[in-house]
N, C-alpha and C. Protein backbone atom coordinates (compact mmCIF):
# COMPACT_ATOMS: atom_id res chain seq x y z
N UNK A 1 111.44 -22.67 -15.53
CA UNK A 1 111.03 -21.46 -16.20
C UNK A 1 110.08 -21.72 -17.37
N UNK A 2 109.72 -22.60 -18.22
CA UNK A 2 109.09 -22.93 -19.28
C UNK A 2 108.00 -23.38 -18.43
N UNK A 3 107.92 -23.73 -17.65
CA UNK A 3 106.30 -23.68 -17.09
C UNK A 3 106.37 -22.53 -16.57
N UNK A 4 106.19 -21.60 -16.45
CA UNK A 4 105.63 -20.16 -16.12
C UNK A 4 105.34 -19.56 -17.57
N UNK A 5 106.39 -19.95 -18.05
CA UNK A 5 105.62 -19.39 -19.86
C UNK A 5 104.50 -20.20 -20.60
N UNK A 6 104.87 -21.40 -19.92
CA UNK A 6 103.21 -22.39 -20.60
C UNK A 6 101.90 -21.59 -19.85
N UNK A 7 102.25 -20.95 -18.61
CA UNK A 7 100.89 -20.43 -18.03
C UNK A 7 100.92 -19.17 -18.57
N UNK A 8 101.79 -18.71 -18.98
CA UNK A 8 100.85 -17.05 -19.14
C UNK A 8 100.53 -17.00 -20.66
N UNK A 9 101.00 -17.71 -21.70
CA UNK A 9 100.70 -17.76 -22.92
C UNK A 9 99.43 -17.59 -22.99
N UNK A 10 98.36 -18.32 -22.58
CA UNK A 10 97.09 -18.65 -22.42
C UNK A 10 96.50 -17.54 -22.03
N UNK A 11 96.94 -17.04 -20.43
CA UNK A 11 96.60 -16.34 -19.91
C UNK A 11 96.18 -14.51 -20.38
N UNK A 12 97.98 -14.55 -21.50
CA UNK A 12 98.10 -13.15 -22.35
C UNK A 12 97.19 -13.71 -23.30
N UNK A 13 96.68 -14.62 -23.82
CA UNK A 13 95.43 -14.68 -25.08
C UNK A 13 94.39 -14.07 -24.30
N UNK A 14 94.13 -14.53 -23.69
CA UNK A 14 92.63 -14.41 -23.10
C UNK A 14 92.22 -12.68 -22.85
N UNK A 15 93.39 -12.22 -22.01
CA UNK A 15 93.93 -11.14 -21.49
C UNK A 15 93.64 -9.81 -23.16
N UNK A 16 94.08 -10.36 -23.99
CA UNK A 16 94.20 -9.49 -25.68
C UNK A 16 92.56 -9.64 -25.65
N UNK A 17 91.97 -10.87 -25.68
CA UNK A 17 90.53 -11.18 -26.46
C UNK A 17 89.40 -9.81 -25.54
N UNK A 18 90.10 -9.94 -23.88
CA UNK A 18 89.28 -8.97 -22.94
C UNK A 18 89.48 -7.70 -23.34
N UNK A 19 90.53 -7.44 -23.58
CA UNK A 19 91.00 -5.96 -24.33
C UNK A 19 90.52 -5.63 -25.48
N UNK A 20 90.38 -6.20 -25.97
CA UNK A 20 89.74 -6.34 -27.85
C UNK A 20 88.51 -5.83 -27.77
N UNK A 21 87.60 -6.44 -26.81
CA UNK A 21 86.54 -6.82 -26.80
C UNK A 21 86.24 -5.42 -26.14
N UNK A 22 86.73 -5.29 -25.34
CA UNK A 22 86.24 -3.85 -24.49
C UNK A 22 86.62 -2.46 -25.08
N UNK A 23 87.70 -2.32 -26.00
CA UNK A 23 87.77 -1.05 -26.78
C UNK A 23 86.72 -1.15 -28.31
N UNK A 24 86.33 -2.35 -28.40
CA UNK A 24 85.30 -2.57 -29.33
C UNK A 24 84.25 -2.03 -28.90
N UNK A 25 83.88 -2.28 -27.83
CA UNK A 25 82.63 -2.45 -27.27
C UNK A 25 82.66 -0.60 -26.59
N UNK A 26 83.76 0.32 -26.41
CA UNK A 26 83.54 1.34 -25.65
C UNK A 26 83.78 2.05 -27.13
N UNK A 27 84.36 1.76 -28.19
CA UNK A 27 83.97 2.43 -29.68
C UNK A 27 82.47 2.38 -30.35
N UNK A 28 81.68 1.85 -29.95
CA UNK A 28 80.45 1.49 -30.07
C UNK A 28 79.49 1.97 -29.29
N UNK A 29 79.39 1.96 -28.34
CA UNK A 29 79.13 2.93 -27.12
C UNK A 29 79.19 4.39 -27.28
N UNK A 30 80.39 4.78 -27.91
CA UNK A 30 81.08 6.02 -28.34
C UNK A 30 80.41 6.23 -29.15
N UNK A 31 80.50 5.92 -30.08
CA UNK A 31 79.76 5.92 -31.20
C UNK A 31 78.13 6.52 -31.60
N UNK A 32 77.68 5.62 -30.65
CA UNK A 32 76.02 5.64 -30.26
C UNK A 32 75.54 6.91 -29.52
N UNK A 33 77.14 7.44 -28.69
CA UNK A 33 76.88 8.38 -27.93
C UNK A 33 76.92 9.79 -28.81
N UNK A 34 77.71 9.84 -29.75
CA UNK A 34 77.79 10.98 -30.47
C UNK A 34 76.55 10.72 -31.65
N UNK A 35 75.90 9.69 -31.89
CA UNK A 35 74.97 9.77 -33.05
C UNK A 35 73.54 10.45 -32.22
N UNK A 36 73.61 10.26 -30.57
CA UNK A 36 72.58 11.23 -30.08
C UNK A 36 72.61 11.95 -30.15
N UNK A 37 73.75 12.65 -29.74
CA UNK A 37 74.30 14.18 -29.54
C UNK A 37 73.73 14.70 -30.87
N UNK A 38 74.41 14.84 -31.84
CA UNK A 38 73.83 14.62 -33.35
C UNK A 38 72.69 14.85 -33.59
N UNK A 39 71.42 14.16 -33.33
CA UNK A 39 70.34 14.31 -33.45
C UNK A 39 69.95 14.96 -32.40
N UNK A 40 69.98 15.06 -31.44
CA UNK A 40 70.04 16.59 -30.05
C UNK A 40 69.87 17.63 -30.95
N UNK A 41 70.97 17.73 -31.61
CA UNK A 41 71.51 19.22 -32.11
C UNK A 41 70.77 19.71 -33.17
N UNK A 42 70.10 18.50 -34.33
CA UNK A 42 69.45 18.93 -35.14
C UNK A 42 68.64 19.05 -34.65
N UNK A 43 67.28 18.07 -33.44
CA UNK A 43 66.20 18.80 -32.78
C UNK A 43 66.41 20.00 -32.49
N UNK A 44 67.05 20.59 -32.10
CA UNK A 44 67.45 21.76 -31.10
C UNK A 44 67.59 22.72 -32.71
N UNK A 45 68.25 22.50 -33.77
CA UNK A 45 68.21 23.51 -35.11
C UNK A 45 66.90 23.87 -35.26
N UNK A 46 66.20 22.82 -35.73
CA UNK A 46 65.09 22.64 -35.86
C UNK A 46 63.91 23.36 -35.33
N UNK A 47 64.13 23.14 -33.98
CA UNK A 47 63.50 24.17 -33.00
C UNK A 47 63.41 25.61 -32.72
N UNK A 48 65.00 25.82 -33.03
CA UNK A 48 64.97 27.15 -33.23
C UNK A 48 64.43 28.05 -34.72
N UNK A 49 64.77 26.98 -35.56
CA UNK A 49 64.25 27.67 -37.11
C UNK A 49 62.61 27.72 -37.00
N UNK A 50 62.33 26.78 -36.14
CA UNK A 50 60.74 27.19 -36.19
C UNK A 50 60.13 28.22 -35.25
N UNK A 51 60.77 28.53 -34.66
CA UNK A 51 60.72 29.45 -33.46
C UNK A 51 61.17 31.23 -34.64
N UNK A 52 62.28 30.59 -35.45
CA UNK A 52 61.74 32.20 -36.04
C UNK A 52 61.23 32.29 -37.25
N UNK A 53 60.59 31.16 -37.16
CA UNK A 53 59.53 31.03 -38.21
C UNK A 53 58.46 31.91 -37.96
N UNK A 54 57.75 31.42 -36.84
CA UNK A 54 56.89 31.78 -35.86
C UNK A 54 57.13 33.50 -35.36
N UNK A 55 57.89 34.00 -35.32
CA UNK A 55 58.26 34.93 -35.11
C UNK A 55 58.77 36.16 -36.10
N UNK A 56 58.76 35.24 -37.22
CA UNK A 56 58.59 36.10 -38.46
C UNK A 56 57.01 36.16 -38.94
N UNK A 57 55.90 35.24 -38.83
CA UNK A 57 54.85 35.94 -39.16
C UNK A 57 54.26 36.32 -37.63
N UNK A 58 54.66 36.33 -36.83
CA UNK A 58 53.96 37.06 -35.72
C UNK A 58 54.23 39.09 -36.17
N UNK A 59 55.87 39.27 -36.50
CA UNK A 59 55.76 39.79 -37.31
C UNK A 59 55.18 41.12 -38.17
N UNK A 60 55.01 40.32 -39.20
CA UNK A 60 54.25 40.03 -40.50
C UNK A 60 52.27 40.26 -40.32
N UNK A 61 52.17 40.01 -39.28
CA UNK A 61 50.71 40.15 -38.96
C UNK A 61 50.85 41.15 -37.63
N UNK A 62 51.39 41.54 -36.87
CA UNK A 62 51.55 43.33 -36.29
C UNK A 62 51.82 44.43 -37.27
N UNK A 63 52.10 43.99 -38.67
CA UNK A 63 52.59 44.96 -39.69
C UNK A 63 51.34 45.18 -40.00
N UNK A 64 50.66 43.88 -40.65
CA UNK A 64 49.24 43.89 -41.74
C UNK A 64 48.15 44.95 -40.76
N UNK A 65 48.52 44.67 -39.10
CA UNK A 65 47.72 45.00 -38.37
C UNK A 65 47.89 46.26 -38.04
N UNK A 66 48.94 47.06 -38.09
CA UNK A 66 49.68 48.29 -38.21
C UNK A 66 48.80 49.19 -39.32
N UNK A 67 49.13 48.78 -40.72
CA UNK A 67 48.67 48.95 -41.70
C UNK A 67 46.82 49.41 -41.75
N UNK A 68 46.27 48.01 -40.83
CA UNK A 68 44.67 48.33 -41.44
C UNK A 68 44.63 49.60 -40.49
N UNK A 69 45.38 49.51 -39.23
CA UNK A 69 44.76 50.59 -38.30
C UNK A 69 44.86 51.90 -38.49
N UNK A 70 46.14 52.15 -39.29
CA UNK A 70 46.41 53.26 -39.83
C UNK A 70 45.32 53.94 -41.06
N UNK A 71 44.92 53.03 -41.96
CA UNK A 71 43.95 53.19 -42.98
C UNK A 71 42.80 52.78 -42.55
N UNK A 72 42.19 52.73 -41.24
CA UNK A 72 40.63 52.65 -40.59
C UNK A 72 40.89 53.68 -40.00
């Protein structure tokens, strides 16, 4: 019986280091994956604030244009 525990001792190290290594490595991954998302979302804010940017002097200039036509 003590040689079956001399083999897996080794075996459970190695076994922890693969495990270690791979919830490291899929937290990181993770990680990377939500810092896109992230910046997605602010492009996408971004986009839309300029969109009613754009749409506030579009607007803003049917008014001015309202205005001269009424007083021509």
């Amino acid at each position: 019986m003590p040689s079956n525990l001399g083999d897996f001792v080794p075996f459970a190290g190695m076994l922890m280091v693969v495990i270690i290594v791979g919830i490291v490595f899929f937290a990181r991954t993770r990680e990377k994956e939500l810092q896109a998302h992230q910046a997605l979302r602010a492009q996408e804010m971004e986009h839309e604030r300029r969109l009613k940017e754009i749409e506030l002097e579009k607007a803003k200039v049917e008014l001015e244009k309202a205005k001269y036509q009424r007083q021509g």
